[in-house]
N, C-alpha and C. Protein backbone atom coordinates (compact mmCIF):
# COMPACT_ATOMS: atom_id res chain seq x y z
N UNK A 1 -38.86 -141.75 37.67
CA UNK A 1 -40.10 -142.14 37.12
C UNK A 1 -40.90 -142.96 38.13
N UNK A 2 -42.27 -142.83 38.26
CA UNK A 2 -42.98 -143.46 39.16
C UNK A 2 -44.10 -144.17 38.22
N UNK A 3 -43.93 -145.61 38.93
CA UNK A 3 -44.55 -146.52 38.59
C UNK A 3 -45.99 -146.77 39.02
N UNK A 4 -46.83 -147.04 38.96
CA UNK A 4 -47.87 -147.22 39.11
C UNK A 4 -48.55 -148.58 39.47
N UNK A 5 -48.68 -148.87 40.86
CA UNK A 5 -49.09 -150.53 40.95
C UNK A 5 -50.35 -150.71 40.62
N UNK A 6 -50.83 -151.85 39.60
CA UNK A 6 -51.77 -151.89 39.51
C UNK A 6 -52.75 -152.58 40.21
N UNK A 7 -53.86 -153.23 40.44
CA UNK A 7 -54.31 -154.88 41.02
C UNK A 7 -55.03 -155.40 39.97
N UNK A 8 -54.99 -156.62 39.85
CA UNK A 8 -55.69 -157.24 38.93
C UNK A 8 -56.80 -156.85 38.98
N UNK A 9 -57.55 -157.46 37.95
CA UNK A 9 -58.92 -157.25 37.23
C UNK A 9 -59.72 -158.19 38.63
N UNK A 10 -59.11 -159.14 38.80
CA UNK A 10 -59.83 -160.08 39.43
C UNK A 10 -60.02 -159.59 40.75
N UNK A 11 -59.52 -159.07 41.40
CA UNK A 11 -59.25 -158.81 42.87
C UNK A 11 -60.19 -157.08 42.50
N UNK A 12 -60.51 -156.77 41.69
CA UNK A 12 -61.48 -155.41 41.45
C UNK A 12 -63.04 -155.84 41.46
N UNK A 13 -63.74 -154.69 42.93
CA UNK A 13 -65.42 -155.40 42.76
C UNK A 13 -66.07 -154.54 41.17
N UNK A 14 -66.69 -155.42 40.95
CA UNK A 14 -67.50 -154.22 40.03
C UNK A 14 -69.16 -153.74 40.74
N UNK A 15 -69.23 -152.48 40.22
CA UNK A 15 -70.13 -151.94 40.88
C UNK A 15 -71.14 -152.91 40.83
N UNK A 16 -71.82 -152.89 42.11
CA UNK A 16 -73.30 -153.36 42.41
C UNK A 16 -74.27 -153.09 41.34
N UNK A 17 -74.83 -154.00 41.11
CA UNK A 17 -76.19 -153.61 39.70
C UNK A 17 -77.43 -154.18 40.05
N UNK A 18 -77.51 -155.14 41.43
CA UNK A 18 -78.74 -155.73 41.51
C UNK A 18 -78.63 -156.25 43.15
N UNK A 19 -79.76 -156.58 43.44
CA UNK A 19 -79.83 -156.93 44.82
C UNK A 19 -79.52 -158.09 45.58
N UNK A 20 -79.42 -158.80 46.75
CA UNK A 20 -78.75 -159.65 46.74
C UNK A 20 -79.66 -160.75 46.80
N UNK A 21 -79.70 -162.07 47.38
CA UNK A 21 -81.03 -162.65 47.59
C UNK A 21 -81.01 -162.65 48.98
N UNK A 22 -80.78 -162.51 49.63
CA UNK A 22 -80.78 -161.36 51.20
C UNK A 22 -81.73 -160.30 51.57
N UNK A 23 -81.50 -159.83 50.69
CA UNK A 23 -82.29 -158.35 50.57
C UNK A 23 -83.80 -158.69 49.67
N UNK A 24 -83.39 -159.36 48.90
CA UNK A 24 -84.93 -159.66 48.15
C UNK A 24 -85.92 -160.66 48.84
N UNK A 25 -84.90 -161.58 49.75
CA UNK A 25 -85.85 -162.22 50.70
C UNK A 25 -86.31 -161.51 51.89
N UNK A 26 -85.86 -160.69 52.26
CA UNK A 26 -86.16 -159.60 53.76
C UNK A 26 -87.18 -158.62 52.75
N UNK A 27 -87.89 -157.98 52.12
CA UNK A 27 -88.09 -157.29 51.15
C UNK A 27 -89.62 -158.22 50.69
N UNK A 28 -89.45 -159.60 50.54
CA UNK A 28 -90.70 -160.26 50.63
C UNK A 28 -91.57 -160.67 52.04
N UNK A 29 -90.87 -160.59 52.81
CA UNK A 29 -91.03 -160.97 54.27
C UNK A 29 -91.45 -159.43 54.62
N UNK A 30 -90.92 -158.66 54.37
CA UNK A 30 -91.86 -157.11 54.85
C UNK A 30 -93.41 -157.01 54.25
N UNK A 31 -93.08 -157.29 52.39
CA UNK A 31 -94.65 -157.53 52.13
C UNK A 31 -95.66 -158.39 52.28
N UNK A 32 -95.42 -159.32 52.54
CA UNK A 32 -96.34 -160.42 53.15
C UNK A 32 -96.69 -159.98 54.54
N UNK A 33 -95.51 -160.09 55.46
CA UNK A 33 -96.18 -159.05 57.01
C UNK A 33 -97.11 -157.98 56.79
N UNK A 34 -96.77 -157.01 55.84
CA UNK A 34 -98.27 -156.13 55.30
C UNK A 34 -99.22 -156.40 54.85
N UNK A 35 -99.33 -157.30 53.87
CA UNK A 35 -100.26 -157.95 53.23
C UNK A 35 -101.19 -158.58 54.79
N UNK A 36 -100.32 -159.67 55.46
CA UNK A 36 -101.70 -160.03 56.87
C UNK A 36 -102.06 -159.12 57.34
N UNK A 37 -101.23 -157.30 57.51
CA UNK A 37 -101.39 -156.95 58.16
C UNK A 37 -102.93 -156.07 57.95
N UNK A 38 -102.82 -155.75 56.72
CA UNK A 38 -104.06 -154.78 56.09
C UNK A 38 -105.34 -156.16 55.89
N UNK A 39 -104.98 -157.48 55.24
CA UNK A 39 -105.99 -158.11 55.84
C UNK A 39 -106.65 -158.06 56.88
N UNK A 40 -105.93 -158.11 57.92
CA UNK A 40 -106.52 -158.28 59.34
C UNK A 40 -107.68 -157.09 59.71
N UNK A 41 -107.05 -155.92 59.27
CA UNK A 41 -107.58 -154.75 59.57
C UNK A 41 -108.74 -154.68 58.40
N UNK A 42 -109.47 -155.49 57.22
CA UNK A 42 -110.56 -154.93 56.58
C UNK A 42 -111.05 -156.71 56.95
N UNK A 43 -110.85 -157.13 57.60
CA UNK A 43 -111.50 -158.45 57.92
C UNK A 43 -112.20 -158.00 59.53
N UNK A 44 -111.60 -157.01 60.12
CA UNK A 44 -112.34 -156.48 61.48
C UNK A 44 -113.08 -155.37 60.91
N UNK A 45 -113.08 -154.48 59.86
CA UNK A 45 -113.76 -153.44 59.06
C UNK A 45 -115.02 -154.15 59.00
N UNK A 46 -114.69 -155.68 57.90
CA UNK A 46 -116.34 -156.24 57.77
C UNK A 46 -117.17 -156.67 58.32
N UNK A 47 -116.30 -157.27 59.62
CA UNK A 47 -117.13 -157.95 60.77
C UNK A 47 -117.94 -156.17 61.68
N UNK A 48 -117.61 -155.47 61.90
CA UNK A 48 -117.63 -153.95 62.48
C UNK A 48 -118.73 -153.56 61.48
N UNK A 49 -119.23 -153.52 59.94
CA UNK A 49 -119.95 -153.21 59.19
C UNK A 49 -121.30 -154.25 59.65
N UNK A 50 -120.90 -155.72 59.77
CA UNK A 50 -122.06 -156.66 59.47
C UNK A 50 -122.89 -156.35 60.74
N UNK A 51 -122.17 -156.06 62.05
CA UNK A 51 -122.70 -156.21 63.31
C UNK A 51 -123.46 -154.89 63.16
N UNK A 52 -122.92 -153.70 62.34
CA UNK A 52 -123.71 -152.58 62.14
C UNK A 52 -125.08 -152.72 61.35
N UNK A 53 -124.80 -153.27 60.36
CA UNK A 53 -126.32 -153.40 59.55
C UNK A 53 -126.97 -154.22 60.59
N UNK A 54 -126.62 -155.52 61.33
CA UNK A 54 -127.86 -156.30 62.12
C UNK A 54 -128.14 -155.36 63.25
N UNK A 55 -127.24 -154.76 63.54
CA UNK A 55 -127.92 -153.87 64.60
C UNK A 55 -129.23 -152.63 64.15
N UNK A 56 -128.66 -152.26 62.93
CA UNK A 56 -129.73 -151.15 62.33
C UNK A 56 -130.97 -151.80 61.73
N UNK A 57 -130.77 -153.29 61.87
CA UNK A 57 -132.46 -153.65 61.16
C UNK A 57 -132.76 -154.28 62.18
N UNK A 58 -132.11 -154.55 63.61
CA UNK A 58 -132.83 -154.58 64.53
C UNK A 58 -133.86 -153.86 65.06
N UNK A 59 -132.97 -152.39 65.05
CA UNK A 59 -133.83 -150.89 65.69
C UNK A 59 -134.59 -150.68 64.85
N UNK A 60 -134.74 -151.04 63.49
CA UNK A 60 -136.23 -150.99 62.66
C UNK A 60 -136.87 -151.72 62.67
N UNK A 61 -136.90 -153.02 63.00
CA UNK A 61 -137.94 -153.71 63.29
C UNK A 61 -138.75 -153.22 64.74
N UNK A 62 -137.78 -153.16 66.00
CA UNK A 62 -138.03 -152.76 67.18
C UNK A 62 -138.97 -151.17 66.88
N UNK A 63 -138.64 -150.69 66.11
CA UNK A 63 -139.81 -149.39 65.59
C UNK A 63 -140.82 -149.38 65.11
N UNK A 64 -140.76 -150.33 64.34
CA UNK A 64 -141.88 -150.81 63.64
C UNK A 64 -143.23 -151.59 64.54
N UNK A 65 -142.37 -152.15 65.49
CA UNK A 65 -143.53 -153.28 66.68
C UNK A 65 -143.46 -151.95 67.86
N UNK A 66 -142.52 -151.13 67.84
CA UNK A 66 -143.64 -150.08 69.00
C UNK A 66 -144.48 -149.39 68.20
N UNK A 67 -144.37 -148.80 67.15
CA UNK A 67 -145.68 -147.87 66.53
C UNK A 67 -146.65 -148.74 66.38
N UNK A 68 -146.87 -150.24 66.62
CA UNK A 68 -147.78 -151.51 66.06
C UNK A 68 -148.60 -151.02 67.41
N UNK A 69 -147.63 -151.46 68.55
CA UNK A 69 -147.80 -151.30 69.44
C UNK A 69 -148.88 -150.28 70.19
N UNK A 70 -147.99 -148.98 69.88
CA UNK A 70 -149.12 -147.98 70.31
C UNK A 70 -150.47 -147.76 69.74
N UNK A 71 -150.20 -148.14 68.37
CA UNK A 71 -151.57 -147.85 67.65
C UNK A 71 -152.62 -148.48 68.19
N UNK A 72 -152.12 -149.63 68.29
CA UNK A 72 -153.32 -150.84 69.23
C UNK A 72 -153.57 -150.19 70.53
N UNK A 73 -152.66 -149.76 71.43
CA UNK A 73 -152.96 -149.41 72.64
C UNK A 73 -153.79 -148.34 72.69
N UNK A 74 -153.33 -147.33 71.94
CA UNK A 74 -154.61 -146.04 71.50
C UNK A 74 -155.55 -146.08 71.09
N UNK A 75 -156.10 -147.40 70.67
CA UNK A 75 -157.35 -148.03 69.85
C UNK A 75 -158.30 -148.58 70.71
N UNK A 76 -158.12 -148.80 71.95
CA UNK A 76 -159.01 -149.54 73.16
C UNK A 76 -159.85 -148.81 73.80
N UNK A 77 -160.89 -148.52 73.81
CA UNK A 77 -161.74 -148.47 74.77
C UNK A 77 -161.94 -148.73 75.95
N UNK A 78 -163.09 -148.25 76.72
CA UNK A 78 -163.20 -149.11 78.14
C UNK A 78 -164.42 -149.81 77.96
N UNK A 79 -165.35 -149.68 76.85
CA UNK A 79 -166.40 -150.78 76.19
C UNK A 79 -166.14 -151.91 76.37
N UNK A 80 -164.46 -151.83 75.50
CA UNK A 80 -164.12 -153.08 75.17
C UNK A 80 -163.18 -154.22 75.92
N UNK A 81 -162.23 -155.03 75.21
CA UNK A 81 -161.70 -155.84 76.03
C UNK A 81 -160.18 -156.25 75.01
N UNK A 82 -159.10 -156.55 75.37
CA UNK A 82 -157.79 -156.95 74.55
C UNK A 82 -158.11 -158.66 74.49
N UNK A 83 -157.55 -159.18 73.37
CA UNK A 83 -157.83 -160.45 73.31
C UNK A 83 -156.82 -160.82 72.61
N UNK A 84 -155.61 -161.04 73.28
CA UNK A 84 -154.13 -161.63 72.41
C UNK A 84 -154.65 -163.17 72.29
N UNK A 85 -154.14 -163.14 70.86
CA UNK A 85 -154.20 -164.61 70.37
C UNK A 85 -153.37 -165.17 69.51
N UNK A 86 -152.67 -166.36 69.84
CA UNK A 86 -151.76 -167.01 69.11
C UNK A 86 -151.94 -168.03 68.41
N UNK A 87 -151.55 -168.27 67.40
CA UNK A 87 -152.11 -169.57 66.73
C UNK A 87 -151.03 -170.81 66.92
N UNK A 88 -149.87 -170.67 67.40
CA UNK A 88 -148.57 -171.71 67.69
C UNK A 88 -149.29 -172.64 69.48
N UNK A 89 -149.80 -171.38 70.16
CA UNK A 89 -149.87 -172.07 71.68
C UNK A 89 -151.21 -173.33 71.67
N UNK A 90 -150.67 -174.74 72.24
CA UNK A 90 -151.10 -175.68 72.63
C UNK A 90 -150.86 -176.37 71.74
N UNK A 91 -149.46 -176.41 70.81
CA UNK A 91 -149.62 -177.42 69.62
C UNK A 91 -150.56 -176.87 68.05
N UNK A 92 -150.89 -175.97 68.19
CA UNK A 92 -151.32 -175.68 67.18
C UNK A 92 -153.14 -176.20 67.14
N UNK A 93 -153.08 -176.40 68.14
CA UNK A 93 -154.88 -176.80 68.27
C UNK A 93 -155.91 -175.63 68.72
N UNK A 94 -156.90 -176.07 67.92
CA UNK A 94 -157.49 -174.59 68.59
C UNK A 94 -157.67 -173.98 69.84
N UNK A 95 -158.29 -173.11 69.84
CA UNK A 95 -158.49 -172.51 71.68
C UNK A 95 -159.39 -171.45 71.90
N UNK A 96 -160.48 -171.95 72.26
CA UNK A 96 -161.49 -171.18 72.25
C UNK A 96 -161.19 -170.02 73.36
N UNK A 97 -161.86 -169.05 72.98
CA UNK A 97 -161.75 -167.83 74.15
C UNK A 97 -162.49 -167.42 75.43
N UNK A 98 -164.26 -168.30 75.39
CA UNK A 98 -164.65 -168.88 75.99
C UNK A 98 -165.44 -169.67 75.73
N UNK A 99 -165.53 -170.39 76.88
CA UNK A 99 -166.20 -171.43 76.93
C UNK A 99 -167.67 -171.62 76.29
N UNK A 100 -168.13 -170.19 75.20
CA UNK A 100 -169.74 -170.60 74.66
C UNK A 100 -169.13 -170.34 73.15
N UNK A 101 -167.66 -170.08 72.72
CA UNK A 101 -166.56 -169.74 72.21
C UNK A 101 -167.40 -170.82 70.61
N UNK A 102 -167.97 -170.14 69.63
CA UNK A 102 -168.61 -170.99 68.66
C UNK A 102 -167.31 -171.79 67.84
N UNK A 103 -166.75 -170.62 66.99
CA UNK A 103 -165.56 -170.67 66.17
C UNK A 103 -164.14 -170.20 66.79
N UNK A 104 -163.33 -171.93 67.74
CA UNK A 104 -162.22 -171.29 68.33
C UNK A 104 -161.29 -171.06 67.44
């Protein structure tokens, strides 16, 4: 007759049912490294968007002051004469255009 050795109950693993805190801490440390990581990448997305819109209402303004531009330039005569005038230069004081200049 053959006997059968047994081992205790105690000295038997029981199957695995859950993770260790090893694994659940390596496991949070992967998602947080992703988490900065996809931050990083839509925080250079928005900065890459903002520099795009100031750049595109740059080139429309810059469109807007050459068609200003030409229109005036196509508008001159040789009758006449260009007369740029600013209202900021000398302090804001008037400035006649010449010297018999009624209303500077």
């Amino acid at each position: 007759m053959i006997t059968r050795v047994r081992t205790p109950r105690s000295t038997a693993r029981p199957p695995r049912r859950a993770f260790t805190l090893v694994e659940v801490l390596v496991a949070i440390g992967a998602v947080a490294l992703l988490a900065v990581g996809i931050a990083q990448i839509f925080s250079v997305i928005g900065k890459t968007v903002g520099a795009g819109r100031r750049l595109s209402n740059l080139t429309t303004f810059a469109n807007v002051l050459e068609r200003r531009l030409r229109a005036d330039v196509e508008s001159i005569t040789r009758d006449g004469f260009i007369v740029v005038r600013h209202d900021v230069a000398a302090g804001g004081a008037a400035i006649a255009l010449s010297p018999t200049d009624a209303s500077p």
